[in-house]
Every structure is written in structure tokens, then in C-alpha cells.
N, C-alpha and C. Protein backbone atom coordinates (compact mmCIF):
# COMPACT_ATOMS: atom_id res chain seq x y z
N UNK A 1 2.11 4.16 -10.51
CA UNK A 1 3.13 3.18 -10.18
C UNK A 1 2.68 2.35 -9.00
N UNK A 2 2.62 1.03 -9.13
CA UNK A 2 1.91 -0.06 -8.20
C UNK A 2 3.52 -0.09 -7.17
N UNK A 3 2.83 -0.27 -5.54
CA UNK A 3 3.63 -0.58 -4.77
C UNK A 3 3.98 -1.70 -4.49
N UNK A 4 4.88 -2.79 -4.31
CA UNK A 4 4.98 -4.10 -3.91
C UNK A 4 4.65 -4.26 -2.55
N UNK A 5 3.62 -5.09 -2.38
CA UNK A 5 3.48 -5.76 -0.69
C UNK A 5 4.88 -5.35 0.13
N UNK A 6 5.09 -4.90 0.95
CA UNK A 6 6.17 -4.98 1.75
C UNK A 6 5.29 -4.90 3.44
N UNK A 7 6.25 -6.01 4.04
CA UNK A 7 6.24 -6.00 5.46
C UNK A 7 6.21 -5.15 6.18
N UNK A 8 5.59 -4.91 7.03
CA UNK A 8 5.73 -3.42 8.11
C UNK A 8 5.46 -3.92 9.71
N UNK A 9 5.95 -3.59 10.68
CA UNK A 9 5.96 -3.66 12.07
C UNK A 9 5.33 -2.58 12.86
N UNK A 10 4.17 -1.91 12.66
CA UNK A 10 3.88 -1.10 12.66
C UNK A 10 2.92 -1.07 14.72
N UNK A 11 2.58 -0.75 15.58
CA UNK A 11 1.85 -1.16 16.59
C UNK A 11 1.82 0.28 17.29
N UNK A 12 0.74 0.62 17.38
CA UNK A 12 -0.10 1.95 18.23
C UNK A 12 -1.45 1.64 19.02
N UNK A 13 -0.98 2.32 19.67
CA UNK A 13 -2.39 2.74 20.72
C UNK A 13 -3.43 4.24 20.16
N UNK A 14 -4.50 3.84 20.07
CA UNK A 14 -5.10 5.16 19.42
C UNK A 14 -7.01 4.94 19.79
N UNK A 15 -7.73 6.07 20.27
CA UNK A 15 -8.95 6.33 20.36
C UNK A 15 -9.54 6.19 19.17
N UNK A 16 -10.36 5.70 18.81
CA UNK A 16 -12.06 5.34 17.77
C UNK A 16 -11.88 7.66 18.35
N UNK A 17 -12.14 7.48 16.68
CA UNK A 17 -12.52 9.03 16.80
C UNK A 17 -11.98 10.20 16.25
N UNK A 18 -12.07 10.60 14.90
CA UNK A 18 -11.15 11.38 14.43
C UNK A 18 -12.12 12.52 14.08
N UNK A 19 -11.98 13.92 14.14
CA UNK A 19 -12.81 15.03 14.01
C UNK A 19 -12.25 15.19 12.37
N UNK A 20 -13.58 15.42 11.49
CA UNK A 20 -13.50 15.84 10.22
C UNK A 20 -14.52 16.77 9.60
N UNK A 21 -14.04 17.96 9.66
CA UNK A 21 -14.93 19.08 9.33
C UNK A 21 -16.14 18.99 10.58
N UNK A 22 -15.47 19.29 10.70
CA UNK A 22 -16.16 19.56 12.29
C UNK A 22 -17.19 18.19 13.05
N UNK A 23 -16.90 17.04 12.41
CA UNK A 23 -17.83 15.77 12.70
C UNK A 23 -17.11 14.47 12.99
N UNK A 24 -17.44 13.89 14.30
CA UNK A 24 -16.53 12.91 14.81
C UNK A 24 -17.08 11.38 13.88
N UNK A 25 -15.88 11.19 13.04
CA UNK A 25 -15.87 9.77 12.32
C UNK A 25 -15.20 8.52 13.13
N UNK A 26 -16.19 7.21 12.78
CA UNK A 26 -15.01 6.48 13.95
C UNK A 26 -13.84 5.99 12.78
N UNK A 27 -13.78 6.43 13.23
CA UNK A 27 -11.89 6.05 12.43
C UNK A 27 -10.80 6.15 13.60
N UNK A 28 -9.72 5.51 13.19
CA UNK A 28 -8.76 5.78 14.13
C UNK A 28 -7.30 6.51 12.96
N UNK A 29 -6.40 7.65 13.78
CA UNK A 29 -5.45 8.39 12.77
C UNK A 29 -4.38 7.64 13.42
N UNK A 30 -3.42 7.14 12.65
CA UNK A 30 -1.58 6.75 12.87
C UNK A 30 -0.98 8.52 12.71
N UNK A 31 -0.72 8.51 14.14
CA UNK A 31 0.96 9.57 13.93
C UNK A 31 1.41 9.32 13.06
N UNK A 32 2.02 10.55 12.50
CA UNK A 32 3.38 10.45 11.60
C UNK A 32 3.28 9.89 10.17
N UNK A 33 1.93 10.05 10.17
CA UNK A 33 1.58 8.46 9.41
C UNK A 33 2.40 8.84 7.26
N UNK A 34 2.17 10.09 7.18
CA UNK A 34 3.08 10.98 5.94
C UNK A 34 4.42 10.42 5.85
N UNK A 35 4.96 10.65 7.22
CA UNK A 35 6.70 10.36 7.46
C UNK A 35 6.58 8.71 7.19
N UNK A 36 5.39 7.75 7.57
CA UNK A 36 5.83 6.50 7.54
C UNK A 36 5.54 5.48 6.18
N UNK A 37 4.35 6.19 5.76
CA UNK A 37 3.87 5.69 4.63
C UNK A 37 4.56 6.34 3.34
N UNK A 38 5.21 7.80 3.67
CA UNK A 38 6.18 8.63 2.19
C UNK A 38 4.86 9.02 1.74
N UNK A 39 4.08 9.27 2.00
CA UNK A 39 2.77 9.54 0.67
C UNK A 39 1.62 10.68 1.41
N UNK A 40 0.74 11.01 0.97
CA UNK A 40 -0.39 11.94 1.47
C UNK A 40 -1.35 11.03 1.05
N UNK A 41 -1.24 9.97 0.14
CA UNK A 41 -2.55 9.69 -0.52
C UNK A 41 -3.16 8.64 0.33
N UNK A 42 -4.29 7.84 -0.55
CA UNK A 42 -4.44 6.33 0.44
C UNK A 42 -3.09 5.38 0.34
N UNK A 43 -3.88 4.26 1.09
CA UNK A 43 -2.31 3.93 1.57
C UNK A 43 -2.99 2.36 2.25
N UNK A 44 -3.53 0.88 1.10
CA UNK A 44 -4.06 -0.25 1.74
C UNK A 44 -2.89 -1.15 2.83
N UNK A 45 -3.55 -1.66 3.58
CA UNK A 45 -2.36 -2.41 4.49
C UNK A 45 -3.75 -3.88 5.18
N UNK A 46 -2.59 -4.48 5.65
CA UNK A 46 -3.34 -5.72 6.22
C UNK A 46 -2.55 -5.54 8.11
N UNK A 47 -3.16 -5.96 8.89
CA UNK A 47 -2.96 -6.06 10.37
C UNK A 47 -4.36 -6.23 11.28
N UNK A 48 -4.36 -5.84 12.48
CA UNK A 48 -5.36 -6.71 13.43
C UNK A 48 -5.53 -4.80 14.26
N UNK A 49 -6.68 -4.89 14.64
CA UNK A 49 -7.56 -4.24 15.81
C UNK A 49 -7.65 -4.90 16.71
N UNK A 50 -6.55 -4.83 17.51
CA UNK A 50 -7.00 -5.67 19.15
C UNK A 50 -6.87 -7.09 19.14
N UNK A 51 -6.21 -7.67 18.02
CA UNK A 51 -5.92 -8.93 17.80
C UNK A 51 -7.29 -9.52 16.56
N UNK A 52 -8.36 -8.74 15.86
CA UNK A 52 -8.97 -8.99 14.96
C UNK A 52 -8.70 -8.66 13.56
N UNK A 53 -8.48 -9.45 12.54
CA UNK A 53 -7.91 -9.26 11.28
C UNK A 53 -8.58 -7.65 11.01
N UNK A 54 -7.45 -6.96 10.50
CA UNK A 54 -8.37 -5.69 9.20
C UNK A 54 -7.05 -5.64 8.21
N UNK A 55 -8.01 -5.55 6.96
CA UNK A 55 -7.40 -5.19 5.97
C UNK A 55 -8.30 -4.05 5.40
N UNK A 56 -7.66 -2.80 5.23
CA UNK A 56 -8.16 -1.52 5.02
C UNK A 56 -7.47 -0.93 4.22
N UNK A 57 -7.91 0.42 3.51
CA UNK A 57 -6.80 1.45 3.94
C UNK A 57 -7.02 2.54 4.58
N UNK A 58 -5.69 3.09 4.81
CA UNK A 58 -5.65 4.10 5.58
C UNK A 58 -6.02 5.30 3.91
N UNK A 59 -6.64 6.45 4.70
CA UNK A 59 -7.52 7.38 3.87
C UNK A 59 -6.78 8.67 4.66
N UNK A 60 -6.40 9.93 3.76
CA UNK A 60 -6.20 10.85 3.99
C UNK A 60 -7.29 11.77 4.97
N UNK A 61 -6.85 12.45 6.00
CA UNK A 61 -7.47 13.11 6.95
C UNK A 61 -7.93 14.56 6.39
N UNK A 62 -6.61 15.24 5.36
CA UNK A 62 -7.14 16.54 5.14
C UNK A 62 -6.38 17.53 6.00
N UNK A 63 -5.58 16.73 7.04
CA UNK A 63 -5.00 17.97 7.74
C UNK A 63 -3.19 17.11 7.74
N UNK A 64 -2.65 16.54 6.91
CA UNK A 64 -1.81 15.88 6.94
C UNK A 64 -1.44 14.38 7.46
N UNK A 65 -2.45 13.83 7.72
CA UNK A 65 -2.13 12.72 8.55
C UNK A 65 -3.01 11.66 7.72
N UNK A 66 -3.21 10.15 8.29
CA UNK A 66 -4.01 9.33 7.91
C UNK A 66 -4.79 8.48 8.78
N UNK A 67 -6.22 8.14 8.56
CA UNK A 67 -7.24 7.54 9.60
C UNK A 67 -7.31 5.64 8.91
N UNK A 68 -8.05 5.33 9.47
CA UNK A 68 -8.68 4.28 8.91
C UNK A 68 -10.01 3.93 9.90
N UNK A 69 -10.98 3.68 8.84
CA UNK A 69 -12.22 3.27 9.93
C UNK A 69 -12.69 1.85 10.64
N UNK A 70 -12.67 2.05 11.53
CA UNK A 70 -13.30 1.27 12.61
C UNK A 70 -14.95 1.24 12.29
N UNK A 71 -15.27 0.01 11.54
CA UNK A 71 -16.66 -0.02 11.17
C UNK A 71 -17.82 -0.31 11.91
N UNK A 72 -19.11 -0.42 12.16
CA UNK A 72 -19.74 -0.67 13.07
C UNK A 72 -19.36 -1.93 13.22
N UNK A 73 -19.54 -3.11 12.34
CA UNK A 73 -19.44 -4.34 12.59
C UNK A 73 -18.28 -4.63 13.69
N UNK A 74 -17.47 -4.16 13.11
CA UNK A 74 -15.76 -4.17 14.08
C UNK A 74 -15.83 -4.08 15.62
N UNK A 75 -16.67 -2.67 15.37
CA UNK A 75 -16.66 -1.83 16.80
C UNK A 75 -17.41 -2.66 17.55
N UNK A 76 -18.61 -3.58 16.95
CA UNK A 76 -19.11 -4.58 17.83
C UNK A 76 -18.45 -5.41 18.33
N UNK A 77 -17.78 -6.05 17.31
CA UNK A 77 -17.08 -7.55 17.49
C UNK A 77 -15.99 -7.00 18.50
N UNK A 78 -15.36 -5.82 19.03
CA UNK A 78 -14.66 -5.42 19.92
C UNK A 78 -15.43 -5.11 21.01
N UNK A 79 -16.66 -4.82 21.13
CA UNK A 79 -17.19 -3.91 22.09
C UNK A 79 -16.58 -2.92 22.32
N UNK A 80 -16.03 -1.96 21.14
CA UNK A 80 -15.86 -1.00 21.68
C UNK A 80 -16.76 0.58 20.87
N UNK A 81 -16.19 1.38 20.80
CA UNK A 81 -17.38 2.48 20.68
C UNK A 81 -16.52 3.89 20.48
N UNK A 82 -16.87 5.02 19.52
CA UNK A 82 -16.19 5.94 19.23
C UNK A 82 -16.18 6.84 21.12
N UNK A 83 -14.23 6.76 20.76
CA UNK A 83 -13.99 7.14 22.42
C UNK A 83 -13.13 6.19 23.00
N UNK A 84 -13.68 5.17 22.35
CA UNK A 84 -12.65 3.83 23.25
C UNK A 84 -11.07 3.72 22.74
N UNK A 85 -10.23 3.41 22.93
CA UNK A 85 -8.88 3.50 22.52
C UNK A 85 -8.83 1.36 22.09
N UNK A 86 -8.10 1.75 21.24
CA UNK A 86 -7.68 0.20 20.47
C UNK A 86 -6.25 0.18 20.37
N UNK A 87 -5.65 -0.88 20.06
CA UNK A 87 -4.50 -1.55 19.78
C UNK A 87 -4.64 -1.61 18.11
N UNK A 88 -3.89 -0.91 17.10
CA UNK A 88 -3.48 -1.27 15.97
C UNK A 88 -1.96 -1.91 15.47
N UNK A 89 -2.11 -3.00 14.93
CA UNK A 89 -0.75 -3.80 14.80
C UNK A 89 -0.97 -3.67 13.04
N UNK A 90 0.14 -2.78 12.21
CA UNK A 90 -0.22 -2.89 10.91
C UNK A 90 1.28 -4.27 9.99
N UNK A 91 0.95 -4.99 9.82
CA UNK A 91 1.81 -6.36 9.57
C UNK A 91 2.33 -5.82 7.86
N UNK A 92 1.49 -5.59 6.86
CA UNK A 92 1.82 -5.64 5.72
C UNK A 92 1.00 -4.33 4.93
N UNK A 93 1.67 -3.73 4.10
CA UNK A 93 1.34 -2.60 2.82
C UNK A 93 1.17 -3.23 1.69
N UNK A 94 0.17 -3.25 1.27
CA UNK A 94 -0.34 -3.38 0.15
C UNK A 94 -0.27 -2.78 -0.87
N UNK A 95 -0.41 -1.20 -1.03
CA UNK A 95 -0.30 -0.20 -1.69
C UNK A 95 0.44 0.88 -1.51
């Protein structure tokens, strides 16, 4: 069953850095993110890193929650680096 685009207001503070099986990915995890999205599964959305467009999705962690990655390219165009904390603003759900 396809989800309709819907709007979201979504804005967190969160570290480049999520431990997965024992190996730090740069990804960044949303709290709560089960309670906000209703789902365990993926989960595409459109919003900004620090004021830079991303359209991603968020990907299941494995321990209940959801990440999305912070790619090298990104992490450049931010200067920032797994460790650094970012601004995520998520505007719209896709899926």
C-alpha cells in the first residue's frame, strides 16, 4: 500500500554516527522515529542537513529506531565528519 506525500515539521539535533553491529556508520538516528513514522520499515522523506537539500530515506537500525546516511559528499559540503552533530529539518514523507 503506497503512502501519499504528506507534510511533516519534523527538526532535530543529532551526531553523524550510529553504531551497527558493532561498526560506526555515518548516519544520523531520529528519536522516536517508530512512534513518528507508525512503521519499522524504510520510510523516504525530503528536508535539509544544516540548511542543504536531502532527500533520503530513513533505513531501519535493527534495534527499533531509524538512521539515515550522511554521505561523504554531504559530510564535505558541510564540513562536517562522523562525531559532528547536524541540524535535521524533515519537510515532507514520501513513503
Amino acid at each position: 500500500m503506497a503512502v501519499e506525500p504528506q507534510d511533516l515539521d519534523i527538526t532535530f539535533d543529532a551526531p553523524i554516527g550510529v553504531e551497527i553491529k558493532g561498526e560506526i556508520w555515518s548516519c544520523v538516528e531520529l528519536p522516536g522515529s517508530q512512534e513518528i513514522f507508525g512503521t519499522g520499515k524504510s520510510v523516504k522523506v525530503e528536508g535539509t542537513v544544516d540548511g542543504l537539500p536531502l532527500t533520503s530515506a530513513f533505513m531501519p537500525t535493527g534495534s527499533g529506531g531509524h538512521m539515515v546516511s550522511i554521505s561523504a559528499k554531504l559530510r564535505k559540503a558541510l564540513g562536517k565528519d562522523v562525531g559532528d552533530t547536524v541540524t535535521i529539518r524533515l519537510t515532507k514523507r514520501l513513503s
